[in-house]
Protein backbone atom coordinates (compact mmCIF):
# COMPACT_ATOMS: atom_id res chain seq x y z
CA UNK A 1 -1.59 -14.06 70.01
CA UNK A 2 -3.92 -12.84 67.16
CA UNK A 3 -1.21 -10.36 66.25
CA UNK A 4 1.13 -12.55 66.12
CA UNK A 5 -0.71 -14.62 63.42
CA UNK A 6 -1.24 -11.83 61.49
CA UNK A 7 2.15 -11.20 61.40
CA UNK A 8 3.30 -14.44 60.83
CA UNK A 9 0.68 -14.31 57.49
CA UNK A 10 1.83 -11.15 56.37
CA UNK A 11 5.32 -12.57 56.36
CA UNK A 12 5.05 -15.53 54.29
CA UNK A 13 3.03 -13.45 51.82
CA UNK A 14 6.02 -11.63 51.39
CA UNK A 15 8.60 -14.25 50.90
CA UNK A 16 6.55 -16.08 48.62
CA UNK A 17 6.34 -12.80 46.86
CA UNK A 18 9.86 -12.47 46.79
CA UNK A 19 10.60 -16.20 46.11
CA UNK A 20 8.71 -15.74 42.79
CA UNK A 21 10.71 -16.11 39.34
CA UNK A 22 11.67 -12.92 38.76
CA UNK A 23 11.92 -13.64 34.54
CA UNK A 24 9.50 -12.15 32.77
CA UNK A 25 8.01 -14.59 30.14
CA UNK A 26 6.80 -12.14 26.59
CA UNK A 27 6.18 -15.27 24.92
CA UNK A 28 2.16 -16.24 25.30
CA UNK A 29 0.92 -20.27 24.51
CA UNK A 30 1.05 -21.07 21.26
CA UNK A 31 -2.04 -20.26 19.58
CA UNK A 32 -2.49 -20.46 15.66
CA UNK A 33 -3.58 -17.28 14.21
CA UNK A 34 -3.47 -16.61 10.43
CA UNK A 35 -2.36 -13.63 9.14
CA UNK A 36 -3.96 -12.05 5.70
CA UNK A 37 -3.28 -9.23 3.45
CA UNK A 38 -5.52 -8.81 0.32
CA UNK A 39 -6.24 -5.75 -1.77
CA UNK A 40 -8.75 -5.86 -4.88
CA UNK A 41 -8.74 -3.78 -7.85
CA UNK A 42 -11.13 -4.67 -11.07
CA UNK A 43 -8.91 -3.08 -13.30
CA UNK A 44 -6.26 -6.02 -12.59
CA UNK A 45 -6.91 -9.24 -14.25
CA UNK A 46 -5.01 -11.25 -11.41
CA UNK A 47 -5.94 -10.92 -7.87
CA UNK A 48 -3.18 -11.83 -5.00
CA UNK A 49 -3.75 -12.91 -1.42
CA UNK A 50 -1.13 -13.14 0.80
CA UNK A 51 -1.40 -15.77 3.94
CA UNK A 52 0.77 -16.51 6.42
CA UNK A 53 0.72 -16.66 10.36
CA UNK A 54 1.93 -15.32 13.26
CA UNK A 55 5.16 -16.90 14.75
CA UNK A 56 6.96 -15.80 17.96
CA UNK A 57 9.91 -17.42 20.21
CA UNK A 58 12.73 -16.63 22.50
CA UNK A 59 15.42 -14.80 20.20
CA UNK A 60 15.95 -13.14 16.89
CA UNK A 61 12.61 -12.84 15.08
CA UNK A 62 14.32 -11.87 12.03
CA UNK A 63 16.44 -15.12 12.39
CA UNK A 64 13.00 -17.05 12.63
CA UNK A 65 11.47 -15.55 9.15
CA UNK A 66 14.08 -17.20 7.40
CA UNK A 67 12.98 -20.07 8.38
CA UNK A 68 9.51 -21.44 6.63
CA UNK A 69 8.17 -23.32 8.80
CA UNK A 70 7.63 -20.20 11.20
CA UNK A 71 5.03 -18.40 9.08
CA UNK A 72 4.27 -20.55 6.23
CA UNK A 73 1.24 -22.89 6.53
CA UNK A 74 2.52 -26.35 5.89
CA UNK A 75 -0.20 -27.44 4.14
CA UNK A 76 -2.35 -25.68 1.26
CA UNK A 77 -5.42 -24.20 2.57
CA UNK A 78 -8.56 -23.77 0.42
CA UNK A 79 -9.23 -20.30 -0.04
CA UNK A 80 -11.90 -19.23 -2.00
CA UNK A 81 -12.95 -15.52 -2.93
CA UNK A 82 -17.14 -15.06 -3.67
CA UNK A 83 -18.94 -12.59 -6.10
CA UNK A 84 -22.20 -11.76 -4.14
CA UNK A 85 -24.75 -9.33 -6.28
CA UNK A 86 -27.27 -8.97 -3.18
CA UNK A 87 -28.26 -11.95 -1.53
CA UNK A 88 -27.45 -13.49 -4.44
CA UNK A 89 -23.90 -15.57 -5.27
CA UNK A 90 -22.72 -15.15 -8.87
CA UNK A 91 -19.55 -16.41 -8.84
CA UNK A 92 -16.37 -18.01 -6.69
CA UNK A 93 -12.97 -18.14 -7.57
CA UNK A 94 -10.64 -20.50 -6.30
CA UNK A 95 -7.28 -19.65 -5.38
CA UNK A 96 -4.15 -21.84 -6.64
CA UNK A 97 -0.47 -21.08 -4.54
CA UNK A 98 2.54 -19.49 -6.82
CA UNK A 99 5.92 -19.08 -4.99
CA UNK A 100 7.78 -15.97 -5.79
CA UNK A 101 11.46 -16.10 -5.78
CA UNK A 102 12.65 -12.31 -5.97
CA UNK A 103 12.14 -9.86 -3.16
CA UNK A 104 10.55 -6.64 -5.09
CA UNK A 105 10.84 -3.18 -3.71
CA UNK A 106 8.57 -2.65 -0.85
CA UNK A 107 8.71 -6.28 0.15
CA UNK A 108 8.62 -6.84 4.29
CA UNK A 109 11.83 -8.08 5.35
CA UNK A 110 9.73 -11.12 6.72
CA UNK A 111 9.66 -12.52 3.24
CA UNK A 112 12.96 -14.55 3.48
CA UNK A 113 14.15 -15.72 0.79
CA UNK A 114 11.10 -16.45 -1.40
CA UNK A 115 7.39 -15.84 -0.37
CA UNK A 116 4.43 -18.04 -0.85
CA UNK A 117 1.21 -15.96 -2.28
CA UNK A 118 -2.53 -17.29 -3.31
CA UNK A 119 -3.58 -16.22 -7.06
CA UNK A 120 -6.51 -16.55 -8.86
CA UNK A 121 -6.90 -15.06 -12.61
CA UNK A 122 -9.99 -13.28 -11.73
CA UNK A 123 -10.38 -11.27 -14.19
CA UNK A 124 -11.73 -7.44 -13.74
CA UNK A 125 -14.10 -8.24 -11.20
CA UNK A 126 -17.65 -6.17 -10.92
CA UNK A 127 -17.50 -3.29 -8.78
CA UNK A 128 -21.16 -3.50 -8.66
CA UNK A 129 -20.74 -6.98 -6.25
CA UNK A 130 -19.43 -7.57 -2.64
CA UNK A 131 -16.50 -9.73 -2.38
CA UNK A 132 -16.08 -12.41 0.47
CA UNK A 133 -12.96 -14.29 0.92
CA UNK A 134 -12.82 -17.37 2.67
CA UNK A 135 -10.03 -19.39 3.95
CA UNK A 136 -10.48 -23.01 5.38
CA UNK A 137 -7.93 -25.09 7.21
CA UNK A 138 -8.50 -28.55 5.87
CA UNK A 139 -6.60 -30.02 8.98
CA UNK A 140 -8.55 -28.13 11.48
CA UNK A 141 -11.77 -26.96 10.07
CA UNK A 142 -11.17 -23.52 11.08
CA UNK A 143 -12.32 -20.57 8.47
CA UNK A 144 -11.08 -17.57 8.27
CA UNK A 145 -12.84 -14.56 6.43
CA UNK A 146 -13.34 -11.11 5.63
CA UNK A 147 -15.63 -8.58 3.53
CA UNK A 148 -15.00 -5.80 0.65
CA UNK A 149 -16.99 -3.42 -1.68
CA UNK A 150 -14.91 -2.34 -4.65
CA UNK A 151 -13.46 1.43 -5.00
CA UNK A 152 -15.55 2.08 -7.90
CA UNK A 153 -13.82 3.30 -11.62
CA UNK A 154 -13.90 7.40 -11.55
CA UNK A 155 -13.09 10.21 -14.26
CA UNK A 156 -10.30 12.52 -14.73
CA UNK A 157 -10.50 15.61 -16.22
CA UNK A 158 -7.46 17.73 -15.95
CA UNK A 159 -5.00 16.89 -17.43
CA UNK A 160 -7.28 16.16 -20.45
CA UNK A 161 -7.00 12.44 -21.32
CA UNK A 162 -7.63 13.33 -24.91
CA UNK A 163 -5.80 16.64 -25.41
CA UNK A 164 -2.72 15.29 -23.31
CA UNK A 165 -0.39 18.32 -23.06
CA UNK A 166 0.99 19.33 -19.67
CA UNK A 167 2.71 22.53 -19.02
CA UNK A 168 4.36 23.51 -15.76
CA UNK A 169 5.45 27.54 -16.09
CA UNK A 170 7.04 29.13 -13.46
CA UNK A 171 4.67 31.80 -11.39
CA UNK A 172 1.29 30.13 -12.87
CA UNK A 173 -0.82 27.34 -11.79
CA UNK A 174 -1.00 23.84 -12.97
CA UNK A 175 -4.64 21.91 -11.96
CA UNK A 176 -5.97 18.81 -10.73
CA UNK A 177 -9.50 17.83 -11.53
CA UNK A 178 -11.24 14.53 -11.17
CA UNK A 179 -14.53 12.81 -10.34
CA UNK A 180 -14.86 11.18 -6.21
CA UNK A 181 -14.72 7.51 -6.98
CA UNK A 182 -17.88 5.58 -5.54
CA UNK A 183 -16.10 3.99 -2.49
CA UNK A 184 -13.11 6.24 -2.40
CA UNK A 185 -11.39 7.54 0.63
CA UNK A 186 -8.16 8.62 0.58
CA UNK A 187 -6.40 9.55 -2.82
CA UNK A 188 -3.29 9.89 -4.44
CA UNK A 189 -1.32 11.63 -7.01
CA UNK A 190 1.86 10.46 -8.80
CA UNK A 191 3.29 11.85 -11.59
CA UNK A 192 5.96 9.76 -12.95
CA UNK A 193 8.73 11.94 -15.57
CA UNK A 194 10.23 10.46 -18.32
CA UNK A 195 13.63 11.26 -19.93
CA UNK A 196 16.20 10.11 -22.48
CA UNK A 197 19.87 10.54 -20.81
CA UNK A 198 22.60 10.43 -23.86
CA UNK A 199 26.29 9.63 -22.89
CA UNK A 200 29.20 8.76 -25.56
CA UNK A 201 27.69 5.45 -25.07
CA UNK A 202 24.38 5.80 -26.34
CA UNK A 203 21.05 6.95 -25.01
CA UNK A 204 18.89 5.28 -22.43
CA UNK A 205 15.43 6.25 -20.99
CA UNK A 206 14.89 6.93 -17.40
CA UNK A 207 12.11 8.20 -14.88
CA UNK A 208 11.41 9.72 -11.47
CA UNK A 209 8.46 9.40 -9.38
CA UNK A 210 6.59 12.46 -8.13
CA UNK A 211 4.50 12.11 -5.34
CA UNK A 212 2.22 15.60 -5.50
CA UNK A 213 -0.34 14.34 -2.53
CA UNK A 214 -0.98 11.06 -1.16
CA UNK A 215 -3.28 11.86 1.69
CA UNK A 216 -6.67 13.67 0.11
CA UNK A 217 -9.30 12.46 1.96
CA UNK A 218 -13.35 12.87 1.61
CA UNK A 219 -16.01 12.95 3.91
CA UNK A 220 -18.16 10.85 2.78
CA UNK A 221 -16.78 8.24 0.53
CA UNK A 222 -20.50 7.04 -0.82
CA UNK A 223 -21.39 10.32 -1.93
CA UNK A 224 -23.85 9.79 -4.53
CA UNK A 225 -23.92 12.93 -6.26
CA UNK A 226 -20.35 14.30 -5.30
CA UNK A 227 -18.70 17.69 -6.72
CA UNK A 228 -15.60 16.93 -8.67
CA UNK A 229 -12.79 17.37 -7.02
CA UNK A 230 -10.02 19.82 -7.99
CA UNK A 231 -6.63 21.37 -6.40
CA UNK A 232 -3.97 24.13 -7.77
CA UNK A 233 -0.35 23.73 -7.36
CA UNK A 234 2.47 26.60 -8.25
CA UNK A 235 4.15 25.44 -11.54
CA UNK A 236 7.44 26.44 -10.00
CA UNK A 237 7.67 23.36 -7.94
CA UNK A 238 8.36 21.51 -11.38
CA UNK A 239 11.63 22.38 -11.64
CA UNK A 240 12.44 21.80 -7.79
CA UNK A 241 11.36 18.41 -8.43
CA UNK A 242 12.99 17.74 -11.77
CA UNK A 243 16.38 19.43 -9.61
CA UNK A 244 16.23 16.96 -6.98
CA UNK A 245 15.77 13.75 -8.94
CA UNK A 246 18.50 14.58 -11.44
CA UNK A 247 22.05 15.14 -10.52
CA UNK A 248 24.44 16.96 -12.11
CA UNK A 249 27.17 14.56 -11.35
CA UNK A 250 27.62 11.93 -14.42
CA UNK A 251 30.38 14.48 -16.36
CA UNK A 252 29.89 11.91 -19.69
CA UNK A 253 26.40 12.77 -19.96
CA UNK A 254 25.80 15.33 -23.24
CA UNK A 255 22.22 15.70 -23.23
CA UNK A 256 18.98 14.91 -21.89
CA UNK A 257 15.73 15.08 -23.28
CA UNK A 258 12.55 15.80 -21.57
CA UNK A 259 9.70 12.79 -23.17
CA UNK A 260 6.64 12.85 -21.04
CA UNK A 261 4.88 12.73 -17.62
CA UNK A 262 2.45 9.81 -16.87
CA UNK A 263 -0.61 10.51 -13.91
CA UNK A 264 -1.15 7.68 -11.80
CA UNK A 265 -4.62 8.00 -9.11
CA UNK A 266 -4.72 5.63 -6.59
CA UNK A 267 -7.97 5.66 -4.46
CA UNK A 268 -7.92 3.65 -0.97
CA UNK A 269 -11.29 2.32 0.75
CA UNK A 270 -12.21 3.40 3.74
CA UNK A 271 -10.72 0.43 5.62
CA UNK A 272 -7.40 0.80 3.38
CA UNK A 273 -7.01 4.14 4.82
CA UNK A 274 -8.03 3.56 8.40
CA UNK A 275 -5.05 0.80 8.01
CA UNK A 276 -2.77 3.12 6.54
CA UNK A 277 -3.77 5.60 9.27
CA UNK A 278 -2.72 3.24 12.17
CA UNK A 279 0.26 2.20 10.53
CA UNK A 280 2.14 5.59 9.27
CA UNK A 281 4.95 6.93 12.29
CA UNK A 282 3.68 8.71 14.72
CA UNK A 283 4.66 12.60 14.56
CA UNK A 284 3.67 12.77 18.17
CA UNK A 285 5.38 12.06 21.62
CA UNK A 286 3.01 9.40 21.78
CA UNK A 287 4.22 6.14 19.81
CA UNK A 288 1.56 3.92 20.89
CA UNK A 289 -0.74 3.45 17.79
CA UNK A 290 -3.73 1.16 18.13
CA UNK A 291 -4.34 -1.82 15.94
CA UNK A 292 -6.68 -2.11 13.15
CA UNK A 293 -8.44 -5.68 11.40
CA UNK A 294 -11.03 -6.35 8.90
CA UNK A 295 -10.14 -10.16 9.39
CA UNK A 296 -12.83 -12.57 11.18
CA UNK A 297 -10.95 -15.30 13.16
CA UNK A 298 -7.33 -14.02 12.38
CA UNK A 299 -5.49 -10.31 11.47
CA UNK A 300 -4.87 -8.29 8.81
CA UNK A 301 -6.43 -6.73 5.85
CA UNK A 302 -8.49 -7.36 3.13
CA UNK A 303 -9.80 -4.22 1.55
CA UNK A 304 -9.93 -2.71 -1.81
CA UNK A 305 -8.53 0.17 -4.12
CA UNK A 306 -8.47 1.71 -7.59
CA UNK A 307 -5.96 2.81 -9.92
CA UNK A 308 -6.26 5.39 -12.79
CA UNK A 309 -3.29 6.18 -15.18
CA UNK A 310 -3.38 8.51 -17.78
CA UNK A 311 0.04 7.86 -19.31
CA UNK A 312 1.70 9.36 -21.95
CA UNK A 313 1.26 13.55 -21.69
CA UNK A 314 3.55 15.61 -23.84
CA UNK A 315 5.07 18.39 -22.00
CA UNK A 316 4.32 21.18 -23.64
CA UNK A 317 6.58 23.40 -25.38
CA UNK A 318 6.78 26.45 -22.87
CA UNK A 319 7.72 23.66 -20.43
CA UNK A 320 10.68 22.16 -22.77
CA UNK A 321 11.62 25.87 -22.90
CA UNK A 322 12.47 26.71 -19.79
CA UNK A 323 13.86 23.44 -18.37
CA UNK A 324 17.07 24.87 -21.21
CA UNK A 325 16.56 28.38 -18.80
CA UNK A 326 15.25 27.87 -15.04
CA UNK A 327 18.02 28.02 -12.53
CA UNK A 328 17.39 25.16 -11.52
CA UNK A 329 17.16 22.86 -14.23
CA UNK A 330 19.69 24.53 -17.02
CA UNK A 331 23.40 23.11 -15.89
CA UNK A 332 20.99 19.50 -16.48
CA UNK A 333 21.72 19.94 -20.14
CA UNK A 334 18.08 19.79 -21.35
């Protein structure tokens, strides 16, 4: 008889295991969780956050960003971004709401049509202080909030910013030199190439962006007394470049004239580059990536980075030489 109850349990446990809904519900309780993206530079007068939150529902999550409502906060929230020197608060900016009506390059598909984006005319900000940014929901109490130091301002040395000649000459070197940046952990070079294009109809400047490296990283980004650093790279690829950006396929074009090459350095935080880390493709048969958040109380990133452009270099005259000669660059009609 005591089998036979244990039988008859064993059985039930399976048909109510069987009898369960066999659907799979994805979709978790609601639950309100901002989402923040913030990145502070002192040498921009106008600092942007961007808050939304997180939406999710049976069907077409694209369909849903197109909608509002699904990620925009119905009301305004008071956010608020402090100057701390120390222990010490010297100053708090309060942000104001702008909506933007034109999708720019880069944009996430998720801002559909226009996109709603905190502002505050800041001014270049000290990259002395720590900046704390604080976001309260007036209808809830909640705060959200997050931490940065500033990517501190750093030298460059070659290409001179006062001589400002480049030259690029097939089987030499061309060099990179410039100071670690205070703060600085992952850096980036691009050189942007300008050019006049002349057709029957007149003559028109144009540019190409060239990315020479965009993942140099240092040790230790607080380095207090840090050796410059500086890289080498074969003048050749020049020309490769300059190949691959302009085609030989507009027949009405009659010349083209080489003008100059602007160096942009963009230095990432530490936390900028851990996010950047986690979000690049994976080149591995493992996709899963783990997250990464800097945000108390809600996701995303606020973080900081630093931009240095010396615009304006002349290519030098060896250079304007042989773009008339190289193989590469002489059907271009320079």
């Amino acid at each position: 008889m005591r089998y036979l109850r244990i039988i008859l349990v064993v059985l039930v446990f399976i048909t109510v295991l069987y009898s369960c809904n066999k659907n799979l519900n994805v979709n978790a309780d609601w639950r309100d969780i901002t989402v923040v993206y913030g990145i502070l530079s002192q040498n921009e007068d106008t600092t942007f956050i961007k808050i939304t939150k997180a939406f999710l529902g049976e069907g077409d999550a694209l369909m849903f960003a197109k909608i509002p409502d699904s990620s925009t906060y119905p009301d305004k929230l008071d956010v608020k971004l402090e100057a701390w020197s120390g222990n010490n608060l010297v100053n708090t900016y309060t942000f104001d709401t702008i909506t933007k009506h034109h999708k720019e390059k880069g944009d996430s598909i998720f801002y559909y049509p226009d996109q709603l984006v905190y502002f505050n005319h800041t001014g270049h900000l000290d990259e002395n202080n720590t900046y704390r940014l604080k976001i309260t929901h007036k209808n809830t109490g909640m705060v959200d909030s997050a931490t940065t130091k500033l990517v501190h301002g750093f030298t460059v040395e070659t290409p001179d910013p006062f001589i400002k000649v480049a030259e690029y000459i097939p089987g030499h070197s061309f060099e990179v030199k410039f100071a670690q940046a205070y703060g600085g952990k992952r850096y980036q070079l691009v050189i942007r190439f300008h050019y006049l294009e002349t057709t029957p109809n007149g003559t028109v400047s144009k540019s190409f962006d060239w990315m020479l490296f965009n993942n140099l990283q240092v040790v230790n980004p607080y380095e207090t007394s840090p050796e410059s650093i500086f890289k080498n790279f074969p003048g050749d690829i020049f020309y490769t470049v300059v190949a691959g950006n302009i085609k030989d396929t507009n027949v009405t074009v009659t010349s083209r004239t080489a003008r100059s090459v602007d160096y942009i350095f963009s230095v990432a935080s530490e936390d900028l580059n851990t996010y950047m880390e986690v979000t690049e493709p994976s080149l591995s048969i493992i996709q899963e990536r783990p997250s990464f958040s800097n945000i108390y109380n809600g996701i995303g990133l606020f973080s900081s980075r630093f931009v240095n452009e010396i615009d304006s270099i002349a290519i030098g005259h060896n250079t304007l030489d042989e773009l008339k000669i190289n193989p590469l660059t002489a059907k271009l009609k320079f």
